[in-house]
PDB file of N, CA and C in Angstrom:
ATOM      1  N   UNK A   1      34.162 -18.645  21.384  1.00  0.00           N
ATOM      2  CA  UNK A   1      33.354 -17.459  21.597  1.00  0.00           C
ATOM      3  C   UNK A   1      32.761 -17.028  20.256  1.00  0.00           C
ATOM      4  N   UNK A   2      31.465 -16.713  19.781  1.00  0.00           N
ATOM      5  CA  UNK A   2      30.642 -16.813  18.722  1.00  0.00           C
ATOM      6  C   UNK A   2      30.352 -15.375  19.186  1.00  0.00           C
ATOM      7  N   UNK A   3      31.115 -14.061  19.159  1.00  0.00           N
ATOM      8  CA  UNK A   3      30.584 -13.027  19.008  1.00  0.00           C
ATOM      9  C   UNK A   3      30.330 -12.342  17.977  1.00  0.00           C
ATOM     10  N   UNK A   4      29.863 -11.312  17.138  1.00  0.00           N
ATOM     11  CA  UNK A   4      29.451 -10.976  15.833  1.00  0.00           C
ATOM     12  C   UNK A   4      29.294  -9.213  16.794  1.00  0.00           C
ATOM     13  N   UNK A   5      29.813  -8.523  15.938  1.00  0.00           N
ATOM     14  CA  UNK A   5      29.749  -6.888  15.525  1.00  0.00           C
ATOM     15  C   UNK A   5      28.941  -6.907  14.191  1.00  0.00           C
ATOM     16  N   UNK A   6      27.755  -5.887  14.607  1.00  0.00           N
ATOM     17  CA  UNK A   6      27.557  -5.352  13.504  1.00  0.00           C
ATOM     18  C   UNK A   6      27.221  -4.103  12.992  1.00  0.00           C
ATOM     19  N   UNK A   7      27.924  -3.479  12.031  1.00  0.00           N
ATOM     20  CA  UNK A   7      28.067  -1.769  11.727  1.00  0.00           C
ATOM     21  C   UNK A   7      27.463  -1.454  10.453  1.00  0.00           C
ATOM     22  N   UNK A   8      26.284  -0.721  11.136  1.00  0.00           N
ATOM     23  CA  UNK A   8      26.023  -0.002   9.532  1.00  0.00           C
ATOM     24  C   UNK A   8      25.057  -0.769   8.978  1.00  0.00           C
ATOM     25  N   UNK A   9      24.040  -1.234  10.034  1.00  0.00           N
ATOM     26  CA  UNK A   9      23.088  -2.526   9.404  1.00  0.00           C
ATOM     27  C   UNK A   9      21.869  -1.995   8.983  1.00  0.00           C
ATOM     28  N   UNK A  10      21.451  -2.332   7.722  1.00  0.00           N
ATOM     29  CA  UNK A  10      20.206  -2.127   6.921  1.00  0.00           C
ATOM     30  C   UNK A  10      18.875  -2.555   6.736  1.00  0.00           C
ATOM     31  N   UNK A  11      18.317  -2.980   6.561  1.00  0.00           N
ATOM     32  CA  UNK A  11      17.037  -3.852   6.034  1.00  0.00           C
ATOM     33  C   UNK A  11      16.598  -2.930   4.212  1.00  0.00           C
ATOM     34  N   UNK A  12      16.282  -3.890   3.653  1.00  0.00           N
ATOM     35  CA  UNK A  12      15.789  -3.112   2.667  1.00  0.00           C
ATOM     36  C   UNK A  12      14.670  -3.806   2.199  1.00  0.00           C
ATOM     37  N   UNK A  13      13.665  -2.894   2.135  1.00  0.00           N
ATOM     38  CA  UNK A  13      12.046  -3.641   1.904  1.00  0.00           C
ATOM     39  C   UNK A  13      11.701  -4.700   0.861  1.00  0.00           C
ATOM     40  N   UNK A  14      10.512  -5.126   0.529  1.00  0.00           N
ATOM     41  CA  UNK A  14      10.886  -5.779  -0.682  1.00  0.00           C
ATOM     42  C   UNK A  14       9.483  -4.759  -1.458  1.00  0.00           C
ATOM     43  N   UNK A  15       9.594  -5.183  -2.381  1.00  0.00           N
ATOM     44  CA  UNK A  15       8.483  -4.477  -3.578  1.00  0.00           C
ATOM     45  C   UNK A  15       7.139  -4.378  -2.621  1.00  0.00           C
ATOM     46  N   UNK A  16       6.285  -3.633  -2.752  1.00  0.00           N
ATOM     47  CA  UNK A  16       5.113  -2.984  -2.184  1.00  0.00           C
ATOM     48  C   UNK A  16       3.593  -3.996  -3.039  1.00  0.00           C
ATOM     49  N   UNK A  17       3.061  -4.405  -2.524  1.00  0.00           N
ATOM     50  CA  UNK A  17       1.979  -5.872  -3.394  1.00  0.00           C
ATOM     51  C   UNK A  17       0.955  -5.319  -2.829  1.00  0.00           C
ATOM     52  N   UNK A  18      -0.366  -5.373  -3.373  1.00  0.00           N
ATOM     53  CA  UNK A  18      -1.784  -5.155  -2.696  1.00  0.00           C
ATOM     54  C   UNK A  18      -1.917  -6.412  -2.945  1.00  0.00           C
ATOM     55  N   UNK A  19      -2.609  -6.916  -1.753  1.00  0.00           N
ATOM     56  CA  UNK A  19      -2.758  -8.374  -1.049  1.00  0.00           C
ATOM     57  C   UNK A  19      -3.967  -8.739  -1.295  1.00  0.00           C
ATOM     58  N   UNK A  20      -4.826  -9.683  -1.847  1.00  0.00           N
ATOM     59  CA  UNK A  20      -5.920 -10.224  -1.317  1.00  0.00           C
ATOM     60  C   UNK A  20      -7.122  -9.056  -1.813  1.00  0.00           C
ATOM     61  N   UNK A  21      -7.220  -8.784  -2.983  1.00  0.00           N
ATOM     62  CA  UNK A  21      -7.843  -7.632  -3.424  1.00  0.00           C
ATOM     63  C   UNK A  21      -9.471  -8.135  -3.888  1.00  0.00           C
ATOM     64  N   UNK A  22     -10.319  -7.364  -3.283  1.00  0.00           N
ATOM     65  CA  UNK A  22     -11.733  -7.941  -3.175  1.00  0.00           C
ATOM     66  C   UNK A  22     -13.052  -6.627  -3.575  1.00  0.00           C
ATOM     67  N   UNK A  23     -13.974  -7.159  -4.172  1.00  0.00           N
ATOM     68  CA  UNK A  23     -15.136  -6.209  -3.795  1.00  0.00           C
ATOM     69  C   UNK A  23     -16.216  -7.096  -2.696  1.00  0.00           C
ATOM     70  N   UNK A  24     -16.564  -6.006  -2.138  1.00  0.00           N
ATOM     71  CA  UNK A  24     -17.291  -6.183  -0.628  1.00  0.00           C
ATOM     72  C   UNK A  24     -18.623  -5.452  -0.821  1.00  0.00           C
ATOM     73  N   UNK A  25     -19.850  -5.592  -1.443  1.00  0.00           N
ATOM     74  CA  UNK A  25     -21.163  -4.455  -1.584  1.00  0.00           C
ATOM     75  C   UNK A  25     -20.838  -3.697  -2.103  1.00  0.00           C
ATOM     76  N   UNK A  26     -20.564  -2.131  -1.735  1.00  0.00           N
ATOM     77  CA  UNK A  26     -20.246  -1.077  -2.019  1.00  0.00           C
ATOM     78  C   UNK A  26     -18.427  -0.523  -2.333  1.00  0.00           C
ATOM     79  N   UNK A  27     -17.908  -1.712  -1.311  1.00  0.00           N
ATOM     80  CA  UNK A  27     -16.448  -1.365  -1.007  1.00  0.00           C
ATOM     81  C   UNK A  27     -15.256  -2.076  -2.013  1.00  0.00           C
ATOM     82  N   UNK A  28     -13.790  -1.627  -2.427  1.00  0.00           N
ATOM     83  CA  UNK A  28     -12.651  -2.257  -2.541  1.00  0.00           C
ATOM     84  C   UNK A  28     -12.081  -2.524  -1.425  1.00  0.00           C
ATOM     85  N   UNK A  29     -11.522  -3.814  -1.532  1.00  0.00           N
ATOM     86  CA  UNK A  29     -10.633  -3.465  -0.123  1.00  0.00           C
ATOM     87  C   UNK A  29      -9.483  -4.472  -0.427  1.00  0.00           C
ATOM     88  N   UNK A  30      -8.503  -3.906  -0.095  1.00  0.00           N
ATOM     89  CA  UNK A  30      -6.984  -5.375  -0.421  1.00  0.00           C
ATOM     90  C   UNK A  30      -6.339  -4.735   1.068  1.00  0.00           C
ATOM     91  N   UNK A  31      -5.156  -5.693   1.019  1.00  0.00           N
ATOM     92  CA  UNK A  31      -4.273  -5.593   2.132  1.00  0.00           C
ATOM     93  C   UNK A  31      -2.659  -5.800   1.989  1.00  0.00           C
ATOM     94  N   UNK A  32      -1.869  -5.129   2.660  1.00  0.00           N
ATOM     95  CA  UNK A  32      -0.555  -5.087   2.217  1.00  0.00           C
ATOM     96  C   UNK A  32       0.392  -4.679   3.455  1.00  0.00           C
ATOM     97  N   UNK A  33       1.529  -5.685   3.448  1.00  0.00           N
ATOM     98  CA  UNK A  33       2.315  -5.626   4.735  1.00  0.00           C
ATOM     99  C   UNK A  33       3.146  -3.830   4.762  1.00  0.00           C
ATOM    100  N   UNK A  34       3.040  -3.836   6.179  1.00  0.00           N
ATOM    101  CA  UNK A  34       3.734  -2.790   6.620  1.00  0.00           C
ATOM    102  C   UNK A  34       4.992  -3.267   7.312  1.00  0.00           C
ATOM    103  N   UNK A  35       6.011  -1.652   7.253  1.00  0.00           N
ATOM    104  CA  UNK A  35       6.994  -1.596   7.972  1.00  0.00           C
ATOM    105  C   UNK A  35       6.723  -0.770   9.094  1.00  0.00           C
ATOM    106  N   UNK A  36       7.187  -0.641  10.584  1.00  0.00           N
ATOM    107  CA  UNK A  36       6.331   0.075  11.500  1.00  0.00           C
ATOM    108  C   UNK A  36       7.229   1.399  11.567  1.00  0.00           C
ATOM    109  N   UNK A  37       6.149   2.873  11.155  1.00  0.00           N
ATOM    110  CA  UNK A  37       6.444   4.049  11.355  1.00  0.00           C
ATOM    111  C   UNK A  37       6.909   4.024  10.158  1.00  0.00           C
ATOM    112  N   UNK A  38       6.067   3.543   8.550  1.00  0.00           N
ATOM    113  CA  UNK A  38       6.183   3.896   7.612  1.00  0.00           C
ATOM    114  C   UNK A  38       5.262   4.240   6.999  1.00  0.00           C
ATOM    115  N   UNK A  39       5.331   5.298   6.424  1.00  0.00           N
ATOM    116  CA  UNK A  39       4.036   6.202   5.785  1.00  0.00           C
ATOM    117  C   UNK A  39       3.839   5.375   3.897  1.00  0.00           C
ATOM    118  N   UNK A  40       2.262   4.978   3.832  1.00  0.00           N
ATOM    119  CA  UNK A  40       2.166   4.329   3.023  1.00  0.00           C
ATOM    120  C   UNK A  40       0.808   5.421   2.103  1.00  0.00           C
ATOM    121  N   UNK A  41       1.421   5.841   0.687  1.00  0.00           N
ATOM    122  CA  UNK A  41       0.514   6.288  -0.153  1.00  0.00           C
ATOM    123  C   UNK A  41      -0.636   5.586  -0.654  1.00  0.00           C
ATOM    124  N   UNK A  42      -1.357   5.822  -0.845  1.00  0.00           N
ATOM    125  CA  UNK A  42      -2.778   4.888  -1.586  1.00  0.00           C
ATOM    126  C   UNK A  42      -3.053   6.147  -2.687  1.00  0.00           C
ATOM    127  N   UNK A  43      -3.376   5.575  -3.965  1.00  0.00           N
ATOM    128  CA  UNK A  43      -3.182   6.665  -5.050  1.00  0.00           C
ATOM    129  C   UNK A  43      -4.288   5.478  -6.225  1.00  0.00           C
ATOM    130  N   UNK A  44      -5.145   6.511  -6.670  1.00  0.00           N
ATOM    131  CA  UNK A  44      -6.037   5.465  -8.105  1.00  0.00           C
ATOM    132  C   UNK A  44      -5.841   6.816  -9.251  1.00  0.00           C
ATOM    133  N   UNK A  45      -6.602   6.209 -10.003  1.00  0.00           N
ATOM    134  CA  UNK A  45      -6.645   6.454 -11.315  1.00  0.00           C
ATOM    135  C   UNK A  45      -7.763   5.872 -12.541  1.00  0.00           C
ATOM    136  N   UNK A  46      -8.429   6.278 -13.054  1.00  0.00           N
ATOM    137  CA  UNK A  46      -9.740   6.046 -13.920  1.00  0.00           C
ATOM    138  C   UNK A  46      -8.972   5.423 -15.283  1.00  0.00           C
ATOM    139  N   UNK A  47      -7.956   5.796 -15.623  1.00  0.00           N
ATOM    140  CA  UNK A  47      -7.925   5.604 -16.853  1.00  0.00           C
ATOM    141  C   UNK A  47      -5.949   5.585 -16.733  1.00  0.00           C
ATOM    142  N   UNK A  48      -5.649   4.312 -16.801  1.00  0.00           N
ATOM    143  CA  UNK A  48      -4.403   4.020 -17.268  1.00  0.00           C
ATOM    144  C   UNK A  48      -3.325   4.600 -18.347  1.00  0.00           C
ATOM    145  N   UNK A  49      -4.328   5.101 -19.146  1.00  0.00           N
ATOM    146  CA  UNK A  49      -3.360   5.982 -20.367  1.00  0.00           C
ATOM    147  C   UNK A  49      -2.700   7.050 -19.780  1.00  0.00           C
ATOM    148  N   UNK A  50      -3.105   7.642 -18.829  1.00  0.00           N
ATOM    149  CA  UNK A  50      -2.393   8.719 -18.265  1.00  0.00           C
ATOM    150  C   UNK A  50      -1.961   8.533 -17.345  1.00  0.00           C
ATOM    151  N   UNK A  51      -1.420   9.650 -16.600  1.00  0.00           N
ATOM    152  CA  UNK A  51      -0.714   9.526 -15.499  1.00  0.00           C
ATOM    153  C   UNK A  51      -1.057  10.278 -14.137  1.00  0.00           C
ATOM    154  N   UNK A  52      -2.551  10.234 -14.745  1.00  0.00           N
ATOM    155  CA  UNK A  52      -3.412  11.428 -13.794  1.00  0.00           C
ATOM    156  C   UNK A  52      -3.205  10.405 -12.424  1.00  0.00           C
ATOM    157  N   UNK A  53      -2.693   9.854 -11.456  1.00  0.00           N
ATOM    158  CA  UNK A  53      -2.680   9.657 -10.317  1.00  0.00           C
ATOM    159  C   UNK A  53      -3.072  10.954  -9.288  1.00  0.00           C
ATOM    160  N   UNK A  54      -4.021  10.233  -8.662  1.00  0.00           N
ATOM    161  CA  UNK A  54      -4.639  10.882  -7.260  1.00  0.00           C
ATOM    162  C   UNK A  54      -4.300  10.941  -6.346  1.00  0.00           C
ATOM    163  N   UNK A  55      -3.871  11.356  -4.957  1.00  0.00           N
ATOM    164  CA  UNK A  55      -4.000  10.871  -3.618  1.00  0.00           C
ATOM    165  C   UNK A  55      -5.456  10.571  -2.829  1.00  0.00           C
ATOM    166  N   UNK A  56      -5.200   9.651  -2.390  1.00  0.00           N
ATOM    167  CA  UNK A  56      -6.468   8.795  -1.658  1.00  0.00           C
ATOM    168  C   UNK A  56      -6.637   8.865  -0.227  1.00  0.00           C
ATOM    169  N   UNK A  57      -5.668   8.630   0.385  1.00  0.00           N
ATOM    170  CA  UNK A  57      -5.124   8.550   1.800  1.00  0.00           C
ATOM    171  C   UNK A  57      -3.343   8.193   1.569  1.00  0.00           C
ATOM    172  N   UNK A  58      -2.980   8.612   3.219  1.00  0.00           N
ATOM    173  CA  UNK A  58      -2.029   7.489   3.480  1.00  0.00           C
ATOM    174  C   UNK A  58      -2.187   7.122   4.710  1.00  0.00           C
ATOM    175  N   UNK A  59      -1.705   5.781   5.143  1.00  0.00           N
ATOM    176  CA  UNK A  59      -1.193   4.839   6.288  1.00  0.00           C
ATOM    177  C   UNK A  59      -0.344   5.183   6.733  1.00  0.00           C
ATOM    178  N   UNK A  60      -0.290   4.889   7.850  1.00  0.00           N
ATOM    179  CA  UNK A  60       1.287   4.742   8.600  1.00  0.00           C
ATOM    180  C   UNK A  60       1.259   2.969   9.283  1.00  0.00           C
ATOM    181  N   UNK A  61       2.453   2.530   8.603  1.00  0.00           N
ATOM    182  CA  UNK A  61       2.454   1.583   9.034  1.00  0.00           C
ATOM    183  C   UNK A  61       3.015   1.183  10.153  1.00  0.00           C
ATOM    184  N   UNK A  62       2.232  -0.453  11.146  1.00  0.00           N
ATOM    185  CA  UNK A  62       2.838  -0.793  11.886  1.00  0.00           C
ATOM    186  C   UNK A  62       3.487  -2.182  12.602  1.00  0.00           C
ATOM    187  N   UNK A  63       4.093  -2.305  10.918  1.00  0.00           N
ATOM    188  CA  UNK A  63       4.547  -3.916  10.971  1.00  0.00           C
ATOM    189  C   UNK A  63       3.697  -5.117  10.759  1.00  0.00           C
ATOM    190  N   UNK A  64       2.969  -4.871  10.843  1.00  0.00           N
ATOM    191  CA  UNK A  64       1.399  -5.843  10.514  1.00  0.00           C
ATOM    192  C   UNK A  64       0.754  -5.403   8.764  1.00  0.00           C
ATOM    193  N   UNK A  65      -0.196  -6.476   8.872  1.00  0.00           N
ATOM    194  CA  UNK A  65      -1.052  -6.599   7.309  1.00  0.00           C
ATOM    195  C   UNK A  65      -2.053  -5.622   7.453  1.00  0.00           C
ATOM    196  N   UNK A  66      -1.858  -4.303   7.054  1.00  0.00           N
ATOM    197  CA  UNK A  66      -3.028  -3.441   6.869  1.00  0.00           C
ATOM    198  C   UNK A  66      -3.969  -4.565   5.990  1.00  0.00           C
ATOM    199  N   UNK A  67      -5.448  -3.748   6.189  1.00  0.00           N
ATOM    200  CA  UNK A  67      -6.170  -3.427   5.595  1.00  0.00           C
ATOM    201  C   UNK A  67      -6.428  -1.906   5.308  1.00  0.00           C
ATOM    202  N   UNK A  68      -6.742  -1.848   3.693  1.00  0.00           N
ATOM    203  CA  UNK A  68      -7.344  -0.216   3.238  1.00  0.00           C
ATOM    204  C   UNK A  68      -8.719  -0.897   2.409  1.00  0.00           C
ATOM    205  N   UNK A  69      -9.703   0.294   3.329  1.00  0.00           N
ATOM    206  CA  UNK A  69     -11.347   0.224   2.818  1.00  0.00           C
ATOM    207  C   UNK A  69     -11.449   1.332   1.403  1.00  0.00           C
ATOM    208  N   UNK A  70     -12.195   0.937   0.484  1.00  0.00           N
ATOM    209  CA  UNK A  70     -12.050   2.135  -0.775  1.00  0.00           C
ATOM    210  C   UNK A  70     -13.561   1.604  -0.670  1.00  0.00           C
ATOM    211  N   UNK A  71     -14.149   2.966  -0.528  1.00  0.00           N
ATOM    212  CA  UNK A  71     -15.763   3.222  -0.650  1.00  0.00           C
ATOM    213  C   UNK A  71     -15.507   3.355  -2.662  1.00  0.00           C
ATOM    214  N   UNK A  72     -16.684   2.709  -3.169  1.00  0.00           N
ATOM    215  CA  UNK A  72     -16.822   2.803  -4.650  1.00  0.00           C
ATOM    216  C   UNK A  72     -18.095   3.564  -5.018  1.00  0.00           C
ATOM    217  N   UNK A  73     -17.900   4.478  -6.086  1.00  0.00           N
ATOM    218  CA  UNK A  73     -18.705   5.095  -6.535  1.00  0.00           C
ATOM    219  C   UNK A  73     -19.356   4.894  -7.649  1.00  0.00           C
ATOM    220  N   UNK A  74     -19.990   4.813  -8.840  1.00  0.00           N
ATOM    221  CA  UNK A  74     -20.537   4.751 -10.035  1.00  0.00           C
ATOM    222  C   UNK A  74     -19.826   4.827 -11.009  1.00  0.00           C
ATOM    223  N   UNK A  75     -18.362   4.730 -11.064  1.00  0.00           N
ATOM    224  CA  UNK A  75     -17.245   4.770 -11.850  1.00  0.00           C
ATOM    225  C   UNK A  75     -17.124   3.273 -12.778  1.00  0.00           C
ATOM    226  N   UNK A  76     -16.713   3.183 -13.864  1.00  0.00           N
ATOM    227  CA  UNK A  76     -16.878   2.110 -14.640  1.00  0.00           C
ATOM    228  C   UNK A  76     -15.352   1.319 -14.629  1.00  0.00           C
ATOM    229  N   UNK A  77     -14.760   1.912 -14.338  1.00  0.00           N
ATOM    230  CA  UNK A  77     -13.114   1.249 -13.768  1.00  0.00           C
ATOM    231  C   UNK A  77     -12.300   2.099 -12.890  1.00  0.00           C
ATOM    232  N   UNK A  78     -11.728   1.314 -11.878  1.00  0.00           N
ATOM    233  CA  UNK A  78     -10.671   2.510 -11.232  1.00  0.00           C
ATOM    234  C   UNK A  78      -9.623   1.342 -10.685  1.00  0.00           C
ATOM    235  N   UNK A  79      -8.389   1.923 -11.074  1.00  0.00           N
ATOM    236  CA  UNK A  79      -7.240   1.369 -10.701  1.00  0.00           C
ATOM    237  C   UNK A  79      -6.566   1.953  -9.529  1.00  0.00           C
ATOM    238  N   UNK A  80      -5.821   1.268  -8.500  1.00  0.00           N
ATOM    239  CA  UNK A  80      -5.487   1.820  -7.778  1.00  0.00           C
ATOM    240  C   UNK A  80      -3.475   1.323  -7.447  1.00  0.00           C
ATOM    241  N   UNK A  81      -2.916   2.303  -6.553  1.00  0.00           N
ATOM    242  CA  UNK A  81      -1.606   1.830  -6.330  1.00  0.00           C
ATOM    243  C   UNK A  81      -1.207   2.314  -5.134  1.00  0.00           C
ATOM    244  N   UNK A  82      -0.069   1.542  -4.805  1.00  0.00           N
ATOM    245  CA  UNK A  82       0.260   2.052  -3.346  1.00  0.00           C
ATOM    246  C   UNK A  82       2.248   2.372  -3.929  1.00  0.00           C
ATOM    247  N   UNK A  83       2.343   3.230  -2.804  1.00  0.00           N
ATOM    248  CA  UNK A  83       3.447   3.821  -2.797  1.00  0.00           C
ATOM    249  C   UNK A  83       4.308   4.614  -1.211  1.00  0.00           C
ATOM    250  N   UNK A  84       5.470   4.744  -1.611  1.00  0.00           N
ATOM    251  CA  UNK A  84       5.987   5.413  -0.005  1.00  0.00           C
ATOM    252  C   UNK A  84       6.457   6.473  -0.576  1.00  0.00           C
ATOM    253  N   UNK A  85       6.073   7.798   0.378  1.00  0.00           N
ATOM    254  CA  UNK A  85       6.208   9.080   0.009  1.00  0.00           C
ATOM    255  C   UNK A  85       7.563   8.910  -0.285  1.00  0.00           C
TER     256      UNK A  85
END
């Protein structure tokens, strides 16, 4: 008999990656796996020396490979990051 109990079971994510990161005309756009019914930050920043992070949106994920669209403006660099509240 091959039965198994199991108590107290976890998953733990792995590191958060923007996937496949592209310019499109006007647009950024990358992609990055979700966990489903997990809220995903999107956050940029102009200038790396600081720590001025923005909020952008967030996702809610649902187990699948988002895509996030970033309309671009006349800005000469912008970095961006993702995060879970």
């Amino acid at each position: 008999d091959n039965t198994f109990v199991v108590d107290n079971f976890s998953v733990v994510a792995g590191p958060l990656a923007l996937l496949h990161p592209v310019c499109v005309g006007t647009n950024f756009m990358f992609s990055f796996q979700t966990a489903t019914s997990t809220n995903y930050t999107v956050e940029f920043n102009n200038d790396l020396r600081t720590t001025n992070w923005q909020f952008l949106k967030t996702i809610t994920g649902d187990g699948s490979l988002m895509q996030c669209v970033v309309p671009m403006t006349n800005q000469a660099q912008c970095f961006f990051r993702l995060r879970q509240p």
